[in-house]
N, C-alpha and C. Protein backbone atom coordinates (compact mmCIF):
# COMPACT_ATOMS: atom_id res chain seq x y z
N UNK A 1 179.27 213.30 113.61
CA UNK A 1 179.07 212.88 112.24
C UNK A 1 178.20 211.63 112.22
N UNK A 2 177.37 211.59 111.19
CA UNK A 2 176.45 210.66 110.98
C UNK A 2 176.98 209.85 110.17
N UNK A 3 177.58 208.39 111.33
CA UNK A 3 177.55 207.40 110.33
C UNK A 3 176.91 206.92 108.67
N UNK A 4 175.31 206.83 109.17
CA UNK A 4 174.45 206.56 108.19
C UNK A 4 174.08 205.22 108.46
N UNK A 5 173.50 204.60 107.82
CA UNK A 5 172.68 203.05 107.68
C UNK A 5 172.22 202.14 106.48
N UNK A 6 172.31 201.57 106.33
CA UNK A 6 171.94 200.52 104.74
C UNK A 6 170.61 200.35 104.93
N UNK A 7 170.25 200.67 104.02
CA UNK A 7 168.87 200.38 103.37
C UNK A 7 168.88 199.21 102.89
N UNK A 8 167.66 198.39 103.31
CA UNK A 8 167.47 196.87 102.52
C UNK A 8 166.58 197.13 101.01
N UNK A 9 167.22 196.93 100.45
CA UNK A 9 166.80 196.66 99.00
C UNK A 9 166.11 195.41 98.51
N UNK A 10 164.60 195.63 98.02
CA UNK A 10 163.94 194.01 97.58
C UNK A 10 163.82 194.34 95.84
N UNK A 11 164.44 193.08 95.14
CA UNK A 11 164.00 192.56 94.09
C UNK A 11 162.78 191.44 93.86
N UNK A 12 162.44 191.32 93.06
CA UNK A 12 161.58 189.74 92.25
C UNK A 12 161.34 189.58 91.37
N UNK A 13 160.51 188.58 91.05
CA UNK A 13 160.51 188.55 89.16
C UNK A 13 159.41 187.19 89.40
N UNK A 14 158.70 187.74 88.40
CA UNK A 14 157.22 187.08 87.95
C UNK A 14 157.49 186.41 86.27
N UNK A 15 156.51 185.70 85.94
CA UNK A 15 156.47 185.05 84.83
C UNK A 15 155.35 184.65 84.45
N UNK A 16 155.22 184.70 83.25
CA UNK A 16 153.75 184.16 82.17
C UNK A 16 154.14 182.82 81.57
N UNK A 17 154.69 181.55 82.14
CA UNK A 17 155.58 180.79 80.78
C UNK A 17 154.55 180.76 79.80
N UNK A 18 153.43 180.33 79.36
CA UNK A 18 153.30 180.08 78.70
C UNK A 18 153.31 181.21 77.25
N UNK A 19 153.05 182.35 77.66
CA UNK A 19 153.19 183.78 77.17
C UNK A 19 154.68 183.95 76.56
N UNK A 20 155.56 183.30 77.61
CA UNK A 20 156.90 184.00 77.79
C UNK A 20 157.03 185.66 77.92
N UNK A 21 156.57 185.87 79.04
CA UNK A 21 156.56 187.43 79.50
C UNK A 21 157.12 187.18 81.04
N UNK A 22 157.87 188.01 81.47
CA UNK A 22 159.08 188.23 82.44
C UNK A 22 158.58 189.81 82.85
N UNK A 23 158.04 189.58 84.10
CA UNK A 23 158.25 190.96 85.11
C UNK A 23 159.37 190.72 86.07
N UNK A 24 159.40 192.32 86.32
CA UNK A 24 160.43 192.45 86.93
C UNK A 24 160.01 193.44 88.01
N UNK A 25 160.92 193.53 88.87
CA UNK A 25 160.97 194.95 90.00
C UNK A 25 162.47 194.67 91.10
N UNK A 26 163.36 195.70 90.89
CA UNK A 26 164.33 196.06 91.67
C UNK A 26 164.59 197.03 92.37
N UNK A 27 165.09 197.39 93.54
CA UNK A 27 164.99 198.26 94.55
C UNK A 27 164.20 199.13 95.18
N UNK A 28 163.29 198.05 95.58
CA UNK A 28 162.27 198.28 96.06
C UNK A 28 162.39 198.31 98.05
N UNK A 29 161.59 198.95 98.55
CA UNK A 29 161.37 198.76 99.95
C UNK A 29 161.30 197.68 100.79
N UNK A 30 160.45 197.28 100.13
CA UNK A 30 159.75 195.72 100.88
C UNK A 30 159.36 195.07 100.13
N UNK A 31 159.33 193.07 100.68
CA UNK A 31 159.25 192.09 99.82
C UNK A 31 157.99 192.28 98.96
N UNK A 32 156.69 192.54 99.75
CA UNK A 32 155.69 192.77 99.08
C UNK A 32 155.65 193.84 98.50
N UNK A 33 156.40 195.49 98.23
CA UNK A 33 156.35 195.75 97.28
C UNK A 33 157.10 195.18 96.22
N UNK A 34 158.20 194.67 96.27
CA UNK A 34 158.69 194.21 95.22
C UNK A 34 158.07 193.09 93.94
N UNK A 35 157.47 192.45 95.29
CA UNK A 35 156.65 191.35 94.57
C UNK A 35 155.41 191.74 93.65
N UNK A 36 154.50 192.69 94.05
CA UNK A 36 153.18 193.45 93.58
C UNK A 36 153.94 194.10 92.19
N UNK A 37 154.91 195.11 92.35
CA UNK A 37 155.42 195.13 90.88
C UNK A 37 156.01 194.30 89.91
N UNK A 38 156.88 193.41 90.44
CA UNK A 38 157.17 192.09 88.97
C UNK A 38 155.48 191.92 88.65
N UNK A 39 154.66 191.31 89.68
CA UNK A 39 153.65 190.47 89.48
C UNK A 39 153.05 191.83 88.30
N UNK A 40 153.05 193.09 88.24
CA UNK A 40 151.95 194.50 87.57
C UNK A 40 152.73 194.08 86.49
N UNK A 41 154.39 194.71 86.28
CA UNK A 41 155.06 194.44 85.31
C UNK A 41 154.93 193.16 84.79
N UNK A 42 155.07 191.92 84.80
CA UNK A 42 154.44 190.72 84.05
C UNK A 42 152.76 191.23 83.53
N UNK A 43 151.85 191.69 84.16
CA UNK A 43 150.60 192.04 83.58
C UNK A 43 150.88 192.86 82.69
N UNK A 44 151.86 194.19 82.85
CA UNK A 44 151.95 194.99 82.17
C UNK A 44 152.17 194.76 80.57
N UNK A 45 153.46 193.48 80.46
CA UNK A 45 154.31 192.72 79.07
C UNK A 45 152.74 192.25 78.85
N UNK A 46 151.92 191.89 79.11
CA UNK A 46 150.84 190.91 78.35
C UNK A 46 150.85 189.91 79.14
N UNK A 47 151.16 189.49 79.98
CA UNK A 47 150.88 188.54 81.11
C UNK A 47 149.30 188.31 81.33
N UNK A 48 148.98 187.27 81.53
CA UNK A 48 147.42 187.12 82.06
C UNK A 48 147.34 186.54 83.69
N UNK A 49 148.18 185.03 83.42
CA UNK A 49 148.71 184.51 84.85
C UNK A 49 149.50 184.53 84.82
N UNK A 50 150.40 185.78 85.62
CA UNK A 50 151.51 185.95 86.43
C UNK A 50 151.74 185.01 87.55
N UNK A 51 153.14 184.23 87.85
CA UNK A 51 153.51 183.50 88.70
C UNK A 51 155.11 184.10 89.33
N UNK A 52 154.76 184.54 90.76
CA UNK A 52 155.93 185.00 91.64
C UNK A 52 156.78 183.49 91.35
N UNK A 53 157.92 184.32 90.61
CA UNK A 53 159.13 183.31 90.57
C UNK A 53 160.24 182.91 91.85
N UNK A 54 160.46 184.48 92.11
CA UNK A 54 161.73 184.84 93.28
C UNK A 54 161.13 185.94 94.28
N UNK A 55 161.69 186.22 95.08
CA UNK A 55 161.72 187.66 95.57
C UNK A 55 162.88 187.16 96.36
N UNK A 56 164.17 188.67 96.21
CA UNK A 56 165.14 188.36 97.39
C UNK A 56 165.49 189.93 97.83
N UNK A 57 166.53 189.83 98.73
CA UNK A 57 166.92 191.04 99.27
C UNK A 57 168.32 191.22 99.63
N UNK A 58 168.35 192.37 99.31
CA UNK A 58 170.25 192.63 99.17
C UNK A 58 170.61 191.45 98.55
N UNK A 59 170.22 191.07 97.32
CA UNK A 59 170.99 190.01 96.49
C UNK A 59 170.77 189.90 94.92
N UNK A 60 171.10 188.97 94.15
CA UNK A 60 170.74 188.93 92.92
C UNK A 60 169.77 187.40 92.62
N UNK A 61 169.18 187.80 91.42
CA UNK A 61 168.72 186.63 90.93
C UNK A 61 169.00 186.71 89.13
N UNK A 62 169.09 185.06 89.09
CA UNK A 62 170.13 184.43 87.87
C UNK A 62 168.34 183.23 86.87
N UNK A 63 168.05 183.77 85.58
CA UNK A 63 166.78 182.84 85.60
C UNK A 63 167.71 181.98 84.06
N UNK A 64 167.84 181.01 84.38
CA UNK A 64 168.67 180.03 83.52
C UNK A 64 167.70 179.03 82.81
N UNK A 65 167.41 178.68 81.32
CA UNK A 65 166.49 178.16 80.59
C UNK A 65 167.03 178.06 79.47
N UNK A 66 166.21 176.89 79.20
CA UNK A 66 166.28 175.98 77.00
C UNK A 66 165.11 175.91 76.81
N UNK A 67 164.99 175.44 75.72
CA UNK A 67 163.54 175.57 75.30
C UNK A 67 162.49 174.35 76.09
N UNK A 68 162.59 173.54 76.98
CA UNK A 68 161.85 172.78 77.51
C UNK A 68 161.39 173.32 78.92
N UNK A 69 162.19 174.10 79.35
CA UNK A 69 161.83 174.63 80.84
C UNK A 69 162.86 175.60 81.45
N UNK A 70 162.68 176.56 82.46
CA UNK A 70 163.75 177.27 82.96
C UNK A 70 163.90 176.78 84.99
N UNK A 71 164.74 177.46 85.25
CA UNK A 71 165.15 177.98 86.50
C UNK A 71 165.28 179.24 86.91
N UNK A 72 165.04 179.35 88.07
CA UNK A 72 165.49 180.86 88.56
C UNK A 72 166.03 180.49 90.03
N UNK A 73 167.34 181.27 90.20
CA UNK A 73 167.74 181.06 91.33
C UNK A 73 168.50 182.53 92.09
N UNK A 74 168.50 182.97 93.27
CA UNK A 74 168.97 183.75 93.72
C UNK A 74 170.28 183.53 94.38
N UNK A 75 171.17 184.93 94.67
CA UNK A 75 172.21 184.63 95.69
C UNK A 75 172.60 186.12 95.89
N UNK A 76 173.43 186.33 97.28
CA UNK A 76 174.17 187.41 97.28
C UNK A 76 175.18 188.12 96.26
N UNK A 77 175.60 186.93 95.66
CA UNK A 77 176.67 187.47 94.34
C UNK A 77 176.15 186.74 93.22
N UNK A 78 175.81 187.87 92.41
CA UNK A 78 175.65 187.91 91.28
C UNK A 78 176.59 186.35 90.01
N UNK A 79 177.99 186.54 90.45
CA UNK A 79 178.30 185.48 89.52
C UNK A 79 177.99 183.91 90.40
N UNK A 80 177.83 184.03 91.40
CA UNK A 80 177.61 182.56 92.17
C UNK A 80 175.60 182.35 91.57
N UNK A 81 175.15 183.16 91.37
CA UNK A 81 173.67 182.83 90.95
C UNK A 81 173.51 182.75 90.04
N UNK A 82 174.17 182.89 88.94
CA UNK A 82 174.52 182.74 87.39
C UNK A 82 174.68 181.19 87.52
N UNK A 83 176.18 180.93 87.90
CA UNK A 83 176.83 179.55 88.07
C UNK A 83 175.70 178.42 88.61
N UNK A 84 174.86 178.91 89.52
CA UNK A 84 174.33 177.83 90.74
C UNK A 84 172.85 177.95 89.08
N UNK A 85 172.44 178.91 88.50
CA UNK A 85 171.21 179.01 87.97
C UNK A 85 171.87 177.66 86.75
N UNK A 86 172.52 177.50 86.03
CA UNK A 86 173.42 177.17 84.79
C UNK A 86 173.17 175.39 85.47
N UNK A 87 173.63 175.25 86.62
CA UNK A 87 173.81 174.38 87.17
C UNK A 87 172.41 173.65 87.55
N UNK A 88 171.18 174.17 87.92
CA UNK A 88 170.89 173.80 88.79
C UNK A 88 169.80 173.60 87.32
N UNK A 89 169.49 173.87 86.53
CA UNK A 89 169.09 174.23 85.13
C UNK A 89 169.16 172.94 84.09
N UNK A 90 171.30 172.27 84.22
CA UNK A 90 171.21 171.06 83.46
C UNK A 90 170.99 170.18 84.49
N UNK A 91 171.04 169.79 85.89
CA UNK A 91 171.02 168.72 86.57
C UNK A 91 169.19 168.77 86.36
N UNK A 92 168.43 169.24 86.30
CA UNK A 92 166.95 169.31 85.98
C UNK A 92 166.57 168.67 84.73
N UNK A 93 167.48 168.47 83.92
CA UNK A 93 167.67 167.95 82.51
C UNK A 93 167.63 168.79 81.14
N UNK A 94 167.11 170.24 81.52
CA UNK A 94 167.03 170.79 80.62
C UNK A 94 168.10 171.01 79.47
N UNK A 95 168.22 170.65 78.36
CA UNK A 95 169.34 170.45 77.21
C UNK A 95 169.72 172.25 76.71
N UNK A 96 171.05 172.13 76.55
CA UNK A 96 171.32 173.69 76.18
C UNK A 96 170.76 174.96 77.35
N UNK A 97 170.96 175.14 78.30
CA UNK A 97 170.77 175.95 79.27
C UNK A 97 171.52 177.32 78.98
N UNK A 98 171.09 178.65 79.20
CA UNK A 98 171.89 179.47 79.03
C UNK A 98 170.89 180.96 79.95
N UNK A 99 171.99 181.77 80.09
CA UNK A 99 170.76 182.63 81.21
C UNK A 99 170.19 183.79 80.07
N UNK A 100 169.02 183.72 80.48
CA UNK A 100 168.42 184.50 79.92
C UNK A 100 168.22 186.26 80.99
N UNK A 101 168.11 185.96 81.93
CA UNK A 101 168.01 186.93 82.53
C UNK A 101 168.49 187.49 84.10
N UNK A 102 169.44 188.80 84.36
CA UNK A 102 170.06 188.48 85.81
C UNK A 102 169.58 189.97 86.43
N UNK A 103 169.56 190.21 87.58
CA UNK A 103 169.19 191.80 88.06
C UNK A 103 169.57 191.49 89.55
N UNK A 104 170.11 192.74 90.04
CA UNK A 104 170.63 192.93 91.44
C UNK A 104 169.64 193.74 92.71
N UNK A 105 169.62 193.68 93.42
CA UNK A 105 168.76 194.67 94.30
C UNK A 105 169.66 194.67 95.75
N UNK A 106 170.56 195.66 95.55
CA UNK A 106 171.68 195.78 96.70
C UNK A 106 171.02 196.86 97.78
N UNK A 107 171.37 196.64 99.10
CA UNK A 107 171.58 197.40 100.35
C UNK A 107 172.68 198.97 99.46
N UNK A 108 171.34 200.35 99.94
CA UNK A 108 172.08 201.07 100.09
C UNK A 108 172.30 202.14 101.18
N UNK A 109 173.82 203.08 101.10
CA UNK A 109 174.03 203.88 102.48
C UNK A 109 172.87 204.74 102.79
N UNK A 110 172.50 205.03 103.36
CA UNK A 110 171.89 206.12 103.47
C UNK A 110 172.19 206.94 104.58
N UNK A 111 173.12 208.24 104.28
CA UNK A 111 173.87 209.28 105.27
C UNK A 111 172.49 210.13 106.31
């Protein structure tokens, strides 16, 4: 019987701030594909200059922002990258922080 094996899963996420347009791409192969699609998807929303925010793997990312500026932060668990994004968001000074946006890109089996 065939065990099987985990597949590494890549997320990332691109951005226009000044636009406010947010690409995305989750479960993807590899870092650089992951990255080439947020970066298309941000072009895609109306993006002009797209800026690679994150790219991670087998993990999540948490993008925490007020109206003066955001954060984006990654982690293996989803509620610890929320918490650490929230956090890392008001110690930056930003007033009223709240997440705007979270997505996962997990390891899967493959039999």
């Amino acid at each position: 019987m065939n065990p099987g094996h985990w597949r590494a899963s890549w997320g990332a996420l691109a951005t226009f701030e000044s636009g406010g347009v947010l690409g995305e791409a989750t479960g993807l192969g590899s870092k650089s594909e992951a990255e080439r699609a947020a970066i298309n998807d941000c072009k895609a929303k109306g993006g002009t200059v797209c800026k690679l925010e994150v790219s991670y793997q087998n993990a999540c990312a948490a993008l925490a922002g007020s109206a003066t500026g955001y954060v984006v932060v990654s982690d293996a668990d989803l509620p610890v990258a929320v918490s650490d994004a929230l956090s890392t968001c008001s110690k930056a000074g930003y007033p009223n922080c709240h997440i705007s946006y979270t997505a996962c890109s997990k390891a899967t089996l493959v039999q």
